[in-house]
PDB file of N, CA and C in Angstrom:
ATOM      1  N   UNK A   1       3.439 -25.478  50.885  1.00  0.00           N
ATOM      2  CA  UNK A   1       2.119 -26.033  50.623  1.00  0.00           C
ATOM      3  C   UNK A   1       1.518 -25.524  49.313  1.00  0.00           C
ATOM      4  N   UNK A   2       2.089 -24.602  48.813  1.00  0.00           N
ATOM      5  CA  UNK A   2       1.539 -23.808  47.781  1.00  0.00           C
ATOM      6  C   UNK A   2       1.423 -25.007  46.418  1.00  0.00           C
ATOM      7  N   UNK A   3       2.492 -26.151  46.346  1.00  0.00           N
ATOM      8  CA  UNK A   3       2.588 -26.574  45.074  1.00  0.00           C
ATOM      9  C   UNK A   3       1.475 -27.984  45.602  1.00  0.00           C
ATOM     10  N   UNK A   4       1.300 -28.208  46.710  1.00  0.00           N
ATOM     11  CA  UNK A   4       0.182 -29.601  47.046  1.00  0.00           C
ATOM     12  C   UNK A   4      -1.162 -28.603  46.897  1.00  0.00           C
ATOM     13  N   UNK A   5      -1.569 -27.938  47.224  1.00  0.00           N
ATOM     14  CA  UNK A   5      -2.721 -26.831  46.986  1.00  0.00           C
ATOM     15  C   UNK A   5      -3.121 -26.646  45.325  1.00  0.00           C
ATOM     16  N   UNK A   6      -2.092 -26.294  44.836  1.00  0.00           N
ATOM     17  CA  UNK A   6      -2.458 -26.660  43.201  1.00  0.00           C
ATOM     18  C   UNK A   6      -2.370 -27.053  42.527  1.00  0.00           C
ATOM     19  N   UNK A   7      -2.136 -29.095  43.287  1.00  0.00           N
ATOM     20  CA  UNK A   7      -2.040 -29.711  42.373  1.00  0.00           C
ATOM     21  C   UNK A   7      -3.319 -30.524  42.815  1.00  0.00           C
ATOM     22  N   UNK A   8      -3.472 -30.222  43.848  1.00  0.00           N
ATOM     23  CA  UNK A   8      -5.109 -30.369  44.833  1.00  0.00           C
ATOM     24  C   UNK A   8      -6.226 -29.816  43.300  1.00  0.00           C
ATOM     25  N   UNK A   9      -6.110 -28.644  43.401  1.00  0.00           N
ATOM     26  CA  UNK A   9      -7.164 -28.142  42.705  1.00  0.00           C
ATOM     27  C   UNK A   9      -7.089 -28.633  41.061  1.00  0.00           C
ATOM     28  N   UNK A  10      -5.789 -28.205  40.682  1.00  0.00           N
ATOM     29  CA  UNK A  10      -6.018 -29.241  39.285  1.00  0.00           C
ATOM     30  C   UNK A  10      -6.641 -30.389  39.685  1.00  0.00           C
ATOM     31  N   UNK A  11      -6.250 -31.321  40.356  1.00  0.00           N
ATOM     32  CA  UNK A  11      -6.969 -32.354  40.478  1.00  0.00           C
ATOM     33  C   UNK A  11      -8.482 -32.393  40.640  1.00  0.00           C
ATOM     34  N   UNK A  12      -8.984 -32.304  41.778  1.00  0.00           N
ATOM     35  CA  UNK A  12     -10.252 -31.314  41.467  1.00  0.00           C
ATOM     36  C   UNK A  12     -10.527 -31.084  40.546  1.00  0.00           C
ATOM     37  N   UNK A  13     -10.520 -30.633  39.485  1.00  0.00           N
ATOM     38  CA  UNK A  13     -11.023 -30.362  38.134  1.00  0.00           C
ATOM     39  C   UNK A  13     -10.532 -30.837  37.444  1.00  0.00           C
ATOM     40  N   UNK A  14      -9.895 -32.200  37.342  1.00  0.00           N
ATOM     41  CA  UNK A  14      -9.520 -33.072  36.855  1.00  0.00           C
ATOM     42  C   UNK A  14      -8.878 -32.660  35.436  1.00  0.00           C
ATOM     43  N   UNK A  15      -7.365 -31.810  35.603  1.00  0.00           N
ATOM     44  CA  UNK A  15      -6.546 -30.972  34.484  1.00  0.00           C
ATOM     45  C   UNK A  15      -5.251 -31.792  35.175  1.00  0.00           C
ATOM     46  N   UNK A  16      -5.047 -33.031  34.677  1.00  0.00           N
ATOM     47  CA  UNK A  16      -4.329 -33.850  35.147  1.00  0.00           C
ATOM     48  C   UNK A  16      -3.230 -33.018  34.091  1.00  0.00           C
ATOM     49  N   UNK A  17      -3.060 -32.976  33.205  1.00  0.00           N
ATOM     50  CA  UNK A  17      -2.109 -32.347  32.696  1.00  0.00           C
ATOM     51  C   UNK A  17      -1.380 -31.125  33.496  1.00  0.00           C
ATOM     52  N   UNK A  18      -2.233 -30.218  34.083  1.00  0.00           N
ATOM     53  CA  UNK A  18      -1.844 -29.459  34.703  1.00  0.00           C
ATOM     54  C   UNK A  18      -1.172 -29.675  36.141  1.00  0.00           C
ATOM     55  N   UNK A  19      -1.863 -30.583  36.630  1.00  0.00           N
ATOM     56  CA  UNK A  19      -1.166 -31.235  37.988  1.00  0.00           C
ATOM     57  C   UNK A  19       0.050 -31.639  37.375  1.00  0.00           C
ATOM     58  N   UNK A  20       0.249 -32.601  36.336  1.00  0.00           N
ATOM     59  CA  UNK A  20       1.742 -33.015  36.385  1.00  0.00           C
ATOM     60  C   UNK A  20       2.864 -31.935  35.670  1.00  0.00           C
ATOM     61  N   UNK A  21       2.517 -30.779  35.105  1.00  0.00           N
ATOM     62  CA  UNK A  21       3.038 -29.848  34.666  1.00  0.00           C
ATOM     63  C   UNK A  21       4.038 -29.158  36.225  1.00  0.00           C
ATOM     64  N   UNK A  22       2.967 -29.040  37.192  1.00  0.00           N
ATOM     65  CA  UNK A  22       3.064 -28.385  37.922  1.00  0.00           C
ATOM     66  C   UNK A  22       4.334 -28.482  38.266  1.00  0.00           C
ATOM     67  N   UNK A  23       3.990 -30.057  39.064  1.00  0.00           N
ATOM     68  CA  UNK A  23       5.312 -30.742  39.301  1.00  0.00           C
ATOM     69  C   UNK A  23       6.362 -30.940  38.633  1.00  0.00           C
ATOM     70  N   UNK A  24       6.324 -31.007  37.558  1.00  0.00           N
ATOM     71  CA  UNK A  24       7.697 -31.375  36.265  1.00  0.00           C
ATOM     72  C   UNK A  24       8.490 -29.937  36.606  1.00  0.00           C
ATOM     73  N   UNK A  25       8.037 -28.775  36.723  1.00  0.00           N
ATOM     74  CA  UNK A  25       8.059 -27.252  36.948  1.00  0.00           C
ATOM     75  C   UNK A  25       8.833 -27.130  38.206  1.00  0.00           C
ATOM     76  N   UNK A  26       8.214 -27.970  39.132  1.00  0.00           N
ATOM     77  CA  UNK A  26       8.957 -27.423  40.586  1.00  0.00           C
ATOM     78  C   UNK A  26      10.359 -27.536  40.826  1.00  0.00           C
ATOM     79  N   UNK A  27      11.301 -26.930  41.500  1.00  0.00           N
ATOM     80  CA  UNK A  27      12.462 -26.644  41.765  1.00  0.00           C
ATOM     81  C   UNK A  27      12.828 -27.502  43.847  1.00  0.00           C
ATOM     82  N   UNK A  28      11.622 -26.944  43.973  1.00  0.00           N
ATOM     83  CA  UNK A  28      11.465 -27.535  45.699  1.00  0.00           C
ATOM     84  C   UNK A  28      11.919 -28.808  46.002  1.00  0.00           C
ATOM     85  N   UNK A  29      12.556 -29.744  46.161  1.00  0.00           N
ATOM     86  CA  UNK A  29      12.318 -30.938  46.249  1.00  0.00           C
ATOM     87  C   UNK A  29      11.744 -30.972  47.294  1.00  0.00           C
ATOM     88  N   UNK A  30      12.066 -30.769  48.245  1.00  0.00           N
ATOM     89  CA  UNK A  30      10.868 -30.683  49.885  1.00  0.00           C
ATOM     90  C   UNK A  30       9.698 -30.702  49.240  1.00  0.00           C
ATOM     91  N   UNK A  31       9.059 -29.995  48.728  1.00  0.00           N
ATOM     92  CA  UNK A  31       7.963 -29.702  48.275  1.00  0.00           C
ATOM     93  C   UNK A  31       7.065 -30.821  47.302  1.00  0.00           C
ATOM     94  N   UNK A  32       8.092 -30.991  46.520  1.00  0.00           N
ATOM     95  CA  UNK A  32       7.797 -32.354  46.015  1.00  0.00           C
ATOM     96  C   UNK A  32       7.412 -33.498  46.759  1.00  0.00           C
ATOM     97  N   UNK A  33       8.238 -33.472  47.460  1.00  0.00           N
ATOM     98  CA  UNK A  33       8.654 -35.071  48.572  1.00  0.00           C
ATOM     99  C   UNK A  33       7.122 -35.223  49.680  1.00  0.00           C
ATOM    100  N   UNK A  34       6.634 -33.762  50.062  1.00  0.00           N
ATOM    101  CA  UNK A  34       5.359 -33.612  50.746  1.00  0.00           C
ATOM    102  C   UNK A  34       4.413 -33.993  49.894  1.00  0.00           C
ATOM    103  N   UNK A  35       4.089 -33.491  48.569  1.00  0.00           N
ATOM    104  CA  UNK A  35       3.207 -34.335  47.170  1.00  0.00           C
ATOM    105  C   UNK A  35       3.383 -35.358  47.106  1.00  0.00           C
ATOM    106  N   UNK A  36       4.326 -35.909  47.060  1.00  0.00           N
ATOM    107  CA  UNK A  36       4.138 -37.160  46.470  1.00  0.00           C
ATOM    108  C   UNK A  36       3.790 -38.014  47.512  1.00  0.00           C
ATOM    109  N   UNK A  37       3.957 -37.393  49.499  1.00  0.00           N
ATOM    110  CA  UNK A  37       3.766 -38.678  50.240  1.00  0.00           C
ATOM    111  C   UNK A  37       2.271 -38.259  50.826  1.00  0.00           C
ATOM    112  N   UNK A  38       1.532 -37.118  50.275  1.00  0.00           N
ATOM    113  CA  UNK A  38       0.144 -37.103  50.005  1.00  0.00           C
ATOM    114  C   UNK A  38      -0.729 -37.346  49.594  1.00  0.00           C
ATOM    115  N   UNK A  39      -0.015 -38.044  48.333  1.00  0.00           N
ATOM    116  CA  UNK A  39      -0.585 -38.009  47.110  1.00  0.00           C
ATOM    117  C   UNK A  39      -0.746 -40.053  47.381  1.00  0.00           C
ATOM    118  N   UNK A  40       0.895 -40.593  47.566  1.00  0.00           N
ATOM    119  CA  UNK A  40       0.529 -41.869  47.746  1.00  0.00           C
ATOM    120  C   UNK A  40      -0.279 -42.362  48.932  1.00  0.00           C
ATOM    121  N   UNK A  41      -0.359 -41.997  49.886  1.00  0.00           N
ATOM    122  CA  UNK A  41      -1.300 -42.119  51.498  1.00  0.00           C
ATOM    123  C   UNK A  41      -3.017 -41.801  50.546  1.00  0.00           C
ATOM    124  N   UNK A  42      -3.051 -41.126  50.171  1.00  0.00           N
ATOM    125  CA  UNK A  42      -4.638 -40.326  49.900  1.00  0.00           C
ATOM    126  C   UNK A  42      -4.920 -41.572  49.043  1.00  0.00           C
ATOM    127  N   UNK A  43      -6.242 -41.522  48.292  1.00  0.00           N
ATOM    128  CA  UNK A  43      -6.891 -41.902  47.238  1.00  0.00           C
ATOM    129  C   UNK A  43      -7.748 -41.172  46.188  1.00  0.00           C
ATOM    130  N   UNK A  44      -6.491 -39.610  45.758  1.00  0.00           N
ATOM    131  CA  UNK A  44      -7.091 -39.523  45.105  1.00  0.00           C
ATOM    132  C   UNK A  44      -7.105 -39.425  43.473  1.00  0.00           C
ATOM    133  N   UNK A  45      -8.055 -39.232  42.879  1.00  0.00           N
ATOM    134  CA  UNK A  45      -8.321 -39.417  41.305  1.00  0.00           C
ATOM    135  C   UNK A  45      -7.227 -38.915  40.573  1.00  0.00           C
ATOM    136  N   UNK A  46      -6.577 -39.487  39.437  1.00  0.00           N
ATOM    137  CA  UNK A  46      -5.690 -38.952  39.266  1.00  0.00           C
ATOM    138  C   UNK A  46      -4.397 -38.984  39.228  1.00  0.00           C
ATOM    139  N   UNK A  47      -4.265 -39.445  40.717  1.00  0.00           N
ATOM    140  CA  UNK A  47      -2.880 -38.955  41.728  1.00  0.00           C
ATOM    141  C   UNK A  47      -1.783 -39.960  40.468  1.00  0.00           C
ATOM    142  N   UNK A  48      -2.216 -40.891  40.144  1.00  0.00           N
ATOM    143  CA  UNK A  48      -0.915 -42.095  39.416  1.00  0.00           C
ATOM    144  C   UNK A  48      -0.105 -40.889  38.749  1.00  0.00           C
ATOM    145  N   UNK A  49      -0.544 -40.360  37.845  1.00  0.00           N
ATOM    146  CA  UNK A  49       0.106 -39.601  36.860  1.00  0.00           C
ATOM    147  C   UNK A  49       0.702 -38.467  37.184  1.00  0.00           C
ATOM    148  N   UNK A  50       0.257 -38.055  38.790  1.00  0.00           N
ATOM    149  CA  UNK A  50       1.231 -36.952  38.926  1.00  0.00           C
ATOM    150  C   UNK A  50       2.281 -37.415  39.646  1.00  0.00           C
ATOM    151  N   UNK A  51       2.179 -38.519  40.292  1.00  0.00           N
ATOM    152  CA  UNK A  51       3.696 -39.051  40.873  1.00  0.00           C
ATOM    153  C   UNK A  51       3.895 -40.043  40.239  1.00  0.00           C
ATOM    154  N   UNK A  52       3.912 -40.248  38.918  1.00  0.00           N
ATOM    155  CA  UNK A  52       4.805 -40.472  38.147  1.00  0.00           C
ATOM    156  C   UNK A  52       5.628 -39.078  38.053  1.00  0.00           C
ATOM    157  N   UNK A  53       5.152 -38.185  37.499  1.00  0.00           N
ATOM    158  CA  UNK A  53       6.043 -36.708  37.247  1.00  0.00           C
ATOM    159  C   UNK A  53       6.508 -36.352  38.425  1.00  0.00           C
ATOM    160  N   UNK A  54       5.953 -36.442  39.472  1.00  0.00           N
ATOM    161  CA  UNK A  54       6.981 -36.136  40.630  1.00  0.00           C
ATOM    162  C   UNK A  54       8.031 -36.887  40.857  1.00  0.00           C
ATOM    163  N   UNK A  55       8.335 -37.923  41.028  1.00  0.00           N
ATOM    164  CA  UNK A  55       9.262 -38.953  40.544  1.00  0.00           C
ATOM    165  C   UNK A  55      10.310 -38.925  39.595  1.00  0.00           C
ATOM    166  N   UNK A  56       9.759 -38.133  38.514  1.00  0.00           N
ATOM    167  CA  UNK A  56      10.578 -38.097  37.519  1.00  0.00           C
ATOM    168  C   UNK A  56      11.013 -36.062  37.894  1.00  0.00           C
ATOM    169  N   UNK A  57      10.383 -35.674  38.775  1.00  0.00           N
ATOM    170  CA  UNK A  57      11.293 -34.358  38.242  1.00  0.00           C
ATOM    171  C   UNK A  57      12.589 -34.870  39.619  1.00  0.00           C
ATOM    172  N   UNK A  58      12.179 -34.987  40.622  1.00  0.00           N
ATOM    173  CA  UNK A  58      12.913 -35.771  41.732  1.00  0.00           C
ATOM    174  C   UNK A  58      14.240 -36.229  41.345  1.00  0.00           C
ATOM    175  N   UNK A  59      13.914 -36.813  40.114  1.00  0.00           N
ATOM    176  CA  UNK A  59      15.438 -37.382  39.743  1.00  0.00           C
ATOM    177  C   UNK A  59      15.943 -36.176  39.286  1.00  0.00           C
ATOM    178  N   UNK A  60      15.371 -35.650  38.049  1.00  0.00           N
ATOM    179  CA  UNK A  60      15.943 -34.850  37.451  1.00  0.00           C
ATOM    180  C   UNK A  60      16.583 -33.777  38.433  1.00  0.00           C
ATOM    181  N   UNK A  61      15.978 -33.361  39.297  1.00  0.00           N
ATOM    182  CA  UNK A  61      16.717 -32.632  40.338  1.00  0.00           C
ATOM    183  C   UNK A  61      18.383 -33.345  40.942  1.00  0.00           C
ATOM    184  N   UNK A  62      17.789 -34.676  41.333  1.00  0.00           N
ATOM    185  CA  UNK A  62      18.899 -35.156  41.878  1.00  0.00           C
ATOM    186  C   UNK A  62      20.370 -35.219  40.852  1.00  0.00           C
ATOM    187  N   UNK A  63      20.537 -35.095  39.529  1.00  0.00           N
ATOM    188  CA  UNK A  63      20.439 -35.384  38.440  1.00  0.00           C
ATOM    189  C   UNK A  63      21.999 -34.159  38.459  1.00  0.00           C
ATOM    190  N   UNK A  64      20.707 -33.336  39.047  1.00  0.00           N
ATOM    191  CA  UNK A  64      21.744 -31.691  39.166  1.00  0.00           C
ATOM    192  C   UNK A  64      22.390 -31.517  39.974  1.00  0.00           C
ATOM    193  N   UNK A  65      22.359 -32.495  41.150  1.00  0.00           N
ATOM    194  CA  UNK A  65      23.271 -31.795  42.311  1.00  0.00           C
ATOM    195  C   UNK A  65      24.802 -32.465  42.288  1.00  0.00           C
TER     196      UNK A  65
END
Protein backbone atom coordinates (compact mmCIF):
# COMPACT_ATOMS: atom_id res chain seq x y z
CA UNK A 1 0.00 0.00 0.00
CA UNK A 2 2.90 2.16 0.56
CA UNK A 3 3.25 3.11 -3.32
CA UNK A 4 -1.01 3.85 -3.67
CA UNK A 5 -0.54 6.07 -0.36
CA UNK A 6 2.01 8.22 -2.19
CA UNK A 7 0.74 8.50 -5.11
CA UNK A 8 -2.60 9.38 -3.12
CA UNK A 9 -0.82 12.25 -1.60
CA UNK A 10 1.09 13.52 -4.59
CA UNK A 11 -2.08 13.61 -5.99
CA UNK A 12 -3.54 15.53 -3.34
CA UNK A 13 -1.25 18.18 -3.92
CA UNK A 14 -1.52 17.88 -7.25
CA UNK A 15 2.66 16.97 -8.05
CA UNK A 16 1.43 14.91 -10.85
CA UNK A 17 4.92 14.66 -11.83
CA UNK A 18 5.67 13.12 -8.75
CA UNK A 19 2.84 10.59 -8.79
CA UNK A 20 4.02 9.37 -12.15
CA UNK A 21 7.71 9.34 -11.11
CA UNK A 22 6.67 7.25 -8.41
CA UNK A 23 5.36 4.70 -10.48
CA UNK A 24 7.90 4.75 -13.45
CA UNK A 25 10.31 3.92 -10.11
CA UNK A 26 8.39 0.95 -8.84
CA UNK A 27 9.80 -2.54 -9.13
CA UNK A 28 6.36 -4.19 -7.47
CA UNK A 29 4.24 -5.10 -10.16
CA UNK A 30 1.51 -6.24 -7.58
CA UNK A 31 1.78 -3.00 -6.40
CA UNK A 32 1.37 -1.38 -9.47
CA UNK A 33 -1.54 -3.57 -10.65
CA UNK A 34 -3.45 -2.39 -7.10
CA UNK A 35 -2.73 1.54 -8.50
CA UNK A 36 -3.69 1.33 -11.39
CA UNK A 37 -7.14 -0.68 -10.55
CA UNK A 38 -7.66 2.25 -7.95
CA UNK A 39 -6.81 4.65 -9.75
CA UNK A 40 -9.17 3.49 -12.86
CA UNK A 41 -12.46 2.59 -10.45
CA UNK A 42 -11.88 6.14 -8.46
CA UNK A 43 -12.31 9.61 -10.03
CA UNK A 44 -9.57 11.03 -9.17
CA UNK A 45 -7.76 14.35 -10.43
CA UNK A 46 -5.00 13.56 -12.17
CA UNK A 47 -5.20 9.82 -12.15
CA UNK A 48 -4.90 9.82 -16.50
CA UNK A 49 -1.26 10.55 -16.27
CA UNK A 50 -0.30 8.30 -13.71
CA UNK A 51 -1.70 5.22 -15.39
CA UNK A 52 -0.43 6.10 -18.28
CA UNK A 53 3.11 5.58 -16.35
CA UNK A 54 1.85 2.72 -14.65
CA UNK A 55 1.14 1.08 -17.81
CA UNK A 56 4.15 1.91 -19.18
CA UNK A 57 6.44 0.79 -16.27
CA UNK A 58 4.16 -2.61 -16.32
CA UNK A 59 5.50 -3.30 -19.58
CA UNK A 60 8.76 -2.33 -18.98
CA UNK A 61 8.79 -4.80 -16.19
CA UNK A 62 7.23 -7.39 -18.28
CA UNK A 63 9.90 -6.45 -20.78
CA UNK A 64 12.43 -8.03 -18.15
CA UNK A 65 11.16 -11.18 -17.33
Amino acid sequence: MGLTVDVLDDLDTHNLQAAARAALQENNAIALIELLEMLWSCEVEGANAVIDAVLQRLQQLRALR
